[in-house]
C-alpha atoms as a PDB file:
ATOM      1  CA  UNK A   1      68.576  10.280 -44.000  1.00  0.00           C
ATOM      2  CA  UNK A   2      69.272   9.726 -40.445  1.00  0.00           C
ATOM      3  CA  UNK A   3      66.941  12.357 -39.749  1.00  0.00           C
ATOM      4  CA  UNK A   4      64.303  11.399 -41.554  1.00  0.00           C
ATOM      5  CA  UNK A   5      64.509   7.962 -40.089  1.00  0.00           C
ATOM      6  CA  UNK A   6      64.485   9.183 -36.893  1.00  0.00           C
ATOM      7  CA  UNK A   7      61.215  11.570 -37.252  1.00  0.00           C
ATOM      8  CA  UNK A   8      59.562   8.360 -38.622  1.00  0.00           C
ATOM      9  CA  UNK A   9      59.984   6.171 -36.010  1.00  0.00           C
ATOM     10  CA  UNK A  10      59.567   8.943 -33.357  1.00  0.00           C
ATOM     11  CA  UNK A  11      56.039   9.589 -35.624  1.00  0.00           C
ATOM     12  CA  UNK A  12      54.865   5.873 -35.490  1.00  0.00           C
ATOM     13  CA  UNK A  13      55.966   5.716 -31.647  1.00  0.00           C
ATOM     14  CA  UNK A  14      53.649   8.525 -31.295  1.00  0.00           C
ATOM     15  CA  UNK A  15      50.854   7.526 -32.625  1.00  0.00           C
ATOM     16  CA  UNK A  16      51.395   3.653 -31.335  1.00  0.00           C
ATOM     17  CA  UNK A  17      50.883   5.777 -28.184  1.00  0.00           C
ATOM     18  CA  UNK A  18      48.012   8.216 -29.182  1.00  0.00           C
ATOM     19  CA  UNK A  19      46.384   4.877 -30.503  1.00  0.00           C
ATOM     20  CA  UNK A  20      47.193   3.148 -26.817  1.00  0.00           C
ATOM     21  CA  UNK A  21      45.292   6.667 -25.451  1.00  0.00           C
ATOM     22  CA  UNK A  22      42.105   6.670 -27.954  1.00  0.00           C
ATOM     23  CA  UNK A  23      41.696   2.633 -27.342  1.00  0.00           C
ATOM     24  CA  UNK A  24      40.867   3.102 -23.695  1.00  0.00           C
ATOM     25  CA  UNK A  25      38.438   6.274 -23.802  1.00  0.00           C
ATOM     26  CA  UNK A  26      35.702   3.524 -24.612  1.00  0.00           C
ATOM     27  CA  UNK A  27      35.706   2.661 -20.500  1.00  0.00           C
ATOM     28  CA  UNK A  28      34.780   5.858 -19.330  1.00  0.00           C
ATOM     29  CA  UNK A  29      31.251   5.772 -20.976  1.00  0.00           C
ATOM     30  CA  UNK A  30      31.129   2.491 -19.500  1.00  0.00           C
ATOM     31  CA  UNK A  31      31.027   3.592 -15.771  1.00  0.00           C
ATOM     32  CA  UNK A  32      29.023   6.389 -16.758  1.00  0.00           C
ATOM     33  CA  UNK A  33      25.822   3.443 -17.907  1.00  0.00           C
ATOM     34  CA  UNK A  34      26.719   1.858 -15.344  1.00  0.00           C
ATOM     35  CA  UNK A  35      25.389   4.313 -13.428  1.00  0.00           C
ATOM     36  CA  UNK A  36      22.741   4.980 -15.357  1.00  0.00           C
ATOM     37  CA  UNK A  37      21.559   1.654 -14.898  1.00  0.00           C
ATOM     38  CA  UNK A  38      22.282   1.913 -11.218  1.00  0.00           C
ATOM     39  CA  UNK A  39      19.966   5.164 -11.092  1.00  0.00           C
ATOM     40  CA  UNK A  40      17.393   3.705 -12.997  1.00  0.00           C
ATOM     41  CA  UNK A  41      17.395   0.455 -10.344  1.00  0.00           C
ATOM     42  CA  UNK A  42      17.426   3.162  -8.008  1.00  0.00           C
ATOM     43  CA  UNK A  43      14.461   4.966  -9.177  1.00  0.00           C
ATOM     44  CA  UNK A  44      12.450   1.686  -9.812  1.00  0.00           C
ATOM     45  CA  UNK A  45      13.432   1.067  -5.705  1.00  0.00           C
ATOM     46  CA  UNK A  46      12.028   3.612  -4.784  1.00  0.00           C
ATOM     47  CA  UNK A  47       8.836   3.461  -6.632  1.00  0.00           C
ATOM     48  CA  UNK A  48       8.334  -0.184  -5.536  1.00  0.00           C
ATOM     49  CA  UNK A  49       8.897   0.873  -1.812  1.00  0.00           C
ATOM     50  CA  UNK A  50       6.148   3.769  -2.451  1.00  0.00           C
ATOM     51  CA  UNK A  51       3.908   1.381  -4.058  1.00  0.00           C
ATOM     52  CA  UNK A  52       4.335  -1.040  -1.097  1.00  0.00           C
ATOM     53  CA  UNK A  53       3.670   2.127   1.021  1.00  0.00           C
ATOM     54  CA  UNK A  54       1.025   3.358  -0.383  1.00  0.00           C
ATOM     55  CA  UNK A  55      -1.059   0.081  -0.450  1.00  0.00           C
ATOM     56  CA  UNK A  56      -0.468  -0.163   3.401  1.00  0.00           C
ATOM     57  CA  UNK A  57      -2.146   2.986   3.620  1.00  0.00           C
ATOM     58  CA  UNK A  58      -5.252   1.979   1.646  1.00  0.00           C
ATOM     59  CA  UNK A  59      -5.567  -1.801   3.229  1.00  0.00           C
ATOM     60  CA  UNK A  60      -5.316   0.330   6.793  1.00  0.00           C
ATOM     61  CA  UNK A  61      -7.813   2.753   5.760  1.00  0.00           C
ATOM     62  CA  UNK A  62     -10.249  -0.331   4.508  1.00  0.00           C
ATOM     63  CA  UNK A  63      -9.828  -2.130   7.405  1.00  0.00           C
ATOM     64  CA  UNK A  64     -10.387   1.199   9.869  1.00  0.00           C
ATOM     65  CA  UNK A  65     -13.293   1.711   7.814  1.00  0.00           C
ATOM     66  CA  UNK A  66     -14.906  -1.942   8.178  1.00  0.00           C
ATOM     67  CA  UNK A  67     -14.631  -1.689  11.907  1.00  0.00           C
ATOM     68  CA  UNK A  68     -16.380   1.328  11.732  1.00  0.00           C
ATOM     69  CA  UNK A  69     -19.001  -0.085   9.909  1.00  0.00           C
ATOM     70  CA  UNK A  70     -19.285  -2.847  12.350  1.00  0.00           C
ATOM     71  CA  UNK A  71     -19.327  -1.272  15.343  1.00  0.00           C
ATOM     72  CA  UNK A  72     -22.331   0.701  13.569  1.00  0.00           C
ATOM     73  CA  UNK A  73     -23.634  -2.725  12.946  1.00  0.00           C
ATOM     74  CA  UNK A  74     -23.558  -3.596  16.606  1.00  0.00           C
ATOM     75  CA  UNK A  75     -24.448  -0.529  17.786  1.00  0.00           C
ATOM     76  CA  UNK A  76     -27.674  -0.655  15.895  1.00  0.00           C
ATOM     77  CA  UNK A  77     -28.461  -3.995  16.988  1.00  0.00           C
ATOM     78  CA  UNK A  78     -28.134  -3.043  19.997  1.00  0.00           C
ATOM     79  CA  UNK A  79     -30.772  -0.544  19.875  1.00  0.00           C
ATOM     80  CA  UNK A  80     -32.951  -2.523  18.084  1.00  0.00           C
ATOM     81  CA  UNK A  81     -32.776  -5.542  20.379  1.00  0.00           C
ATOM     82  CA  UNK A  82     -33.624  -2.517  23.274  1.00  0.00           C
ATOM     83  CA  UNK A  83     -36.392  -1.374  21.701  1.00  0.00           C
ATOM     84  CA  UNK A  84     -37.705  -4.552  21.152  1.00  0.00           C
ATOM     85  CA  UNK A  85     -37.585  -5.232  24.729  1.00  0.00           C
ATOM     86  CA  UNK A  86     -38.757  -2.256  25.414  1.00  0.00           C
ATOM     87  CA  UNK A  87     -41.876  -3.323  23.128  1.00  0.00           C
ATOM     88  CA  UNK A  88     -42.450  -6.819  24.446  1.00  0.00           C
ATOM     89  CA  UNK A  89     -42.577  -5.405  28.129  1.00  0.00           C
ATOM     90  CA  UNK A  90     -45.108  -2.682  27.069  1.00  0.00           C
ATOM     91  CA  UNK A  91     -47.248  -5.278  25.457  1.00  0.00           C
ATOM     92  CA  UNK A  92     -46.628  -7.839  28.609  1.00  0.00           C
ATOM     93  CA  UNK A  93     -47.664  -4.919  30.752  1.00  0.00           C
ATOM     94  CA  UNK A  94     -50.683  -3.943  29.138  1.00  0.00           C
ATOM     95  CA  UNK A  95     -51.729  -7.624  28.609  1.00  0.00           C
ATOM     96  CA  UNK A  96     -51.005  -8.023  32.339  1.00  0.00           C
ATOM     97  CA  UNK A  97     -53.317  -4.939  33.132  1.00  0.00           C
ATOM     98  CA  UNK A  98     -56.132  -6.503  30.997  1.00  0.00           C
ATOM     99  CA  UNK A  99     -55.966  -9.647  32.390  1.00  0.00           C
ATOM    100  CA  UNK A 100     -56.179  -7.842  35.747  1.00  0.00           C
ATOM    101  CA  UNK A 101     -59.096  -6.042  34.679  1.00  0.00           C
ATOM    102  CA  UNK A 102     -61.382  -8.891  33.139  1.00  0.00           C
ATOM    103  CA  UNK A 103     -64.010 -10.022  36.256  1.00  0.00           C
ATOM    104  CA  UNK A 104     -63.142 -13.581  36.888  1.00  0.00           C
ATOM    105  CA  UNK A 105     -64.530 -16.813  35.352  1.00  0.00           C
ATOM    106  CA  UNK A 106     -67.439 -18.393  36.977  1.00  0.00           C
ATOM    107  CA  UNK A 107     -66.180 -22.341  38.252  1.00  0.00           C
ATOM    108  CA  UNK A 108     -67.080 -24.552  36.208  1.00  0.00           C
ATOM    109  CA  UNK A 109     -69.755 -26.515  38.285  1.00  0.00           C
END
């Protein structure tokens, strides 16, 4: 009887213990969302930073590309404004030449 008394509380201690073992198990897959989570915040890091990065890139390339355009602008301006310089003299020139060519007025008397 001793015996059996024995192997029964030596079988409850045992699985009071195996219990104590199974009841914490739980925490492992704890850490292991937690770093789930903290790859997923990770990943949605670094595709905020590339985002950021990549719309740098295209506001850069806009604004290279409206300087371009406006030192075209300019540029043509410029060459208009010279050739119609270049016009006005011509036609100052020739009017000039005319003028030069005409006989004089008589007085008035």
């Amino acid at each position: 009887m001793k015996n059996r008394l024995f192997n029964l509380s030596a079988t409850l201690i045992a699985g009071l213990f195996a219990t104590a073992a199974f009841a914490q198990t739980p925490a492992a897959p704890a850490a292991s969302v937690s770093a789930k989570a903290e790859a997923a915040h990770t990943k949605a890091v670094v595709k905020a930073d590339a985002k950021e990065a990549q719309t740098a890139v295209k506001a850069d390339a806009k604004e290279a590309k409206a300087v371009v355009a406006a030192k075209t602008d300019v540029a043509s301006a410029k060459t208009e404004a010279a050739a119609t310089k270049a016009k006005a003299h011509h036609k100052a020139k020739h009017t000039k030449a005319k003028a030069d060519a005409a006989p004089a007025p008589a007085a008035v008397k």
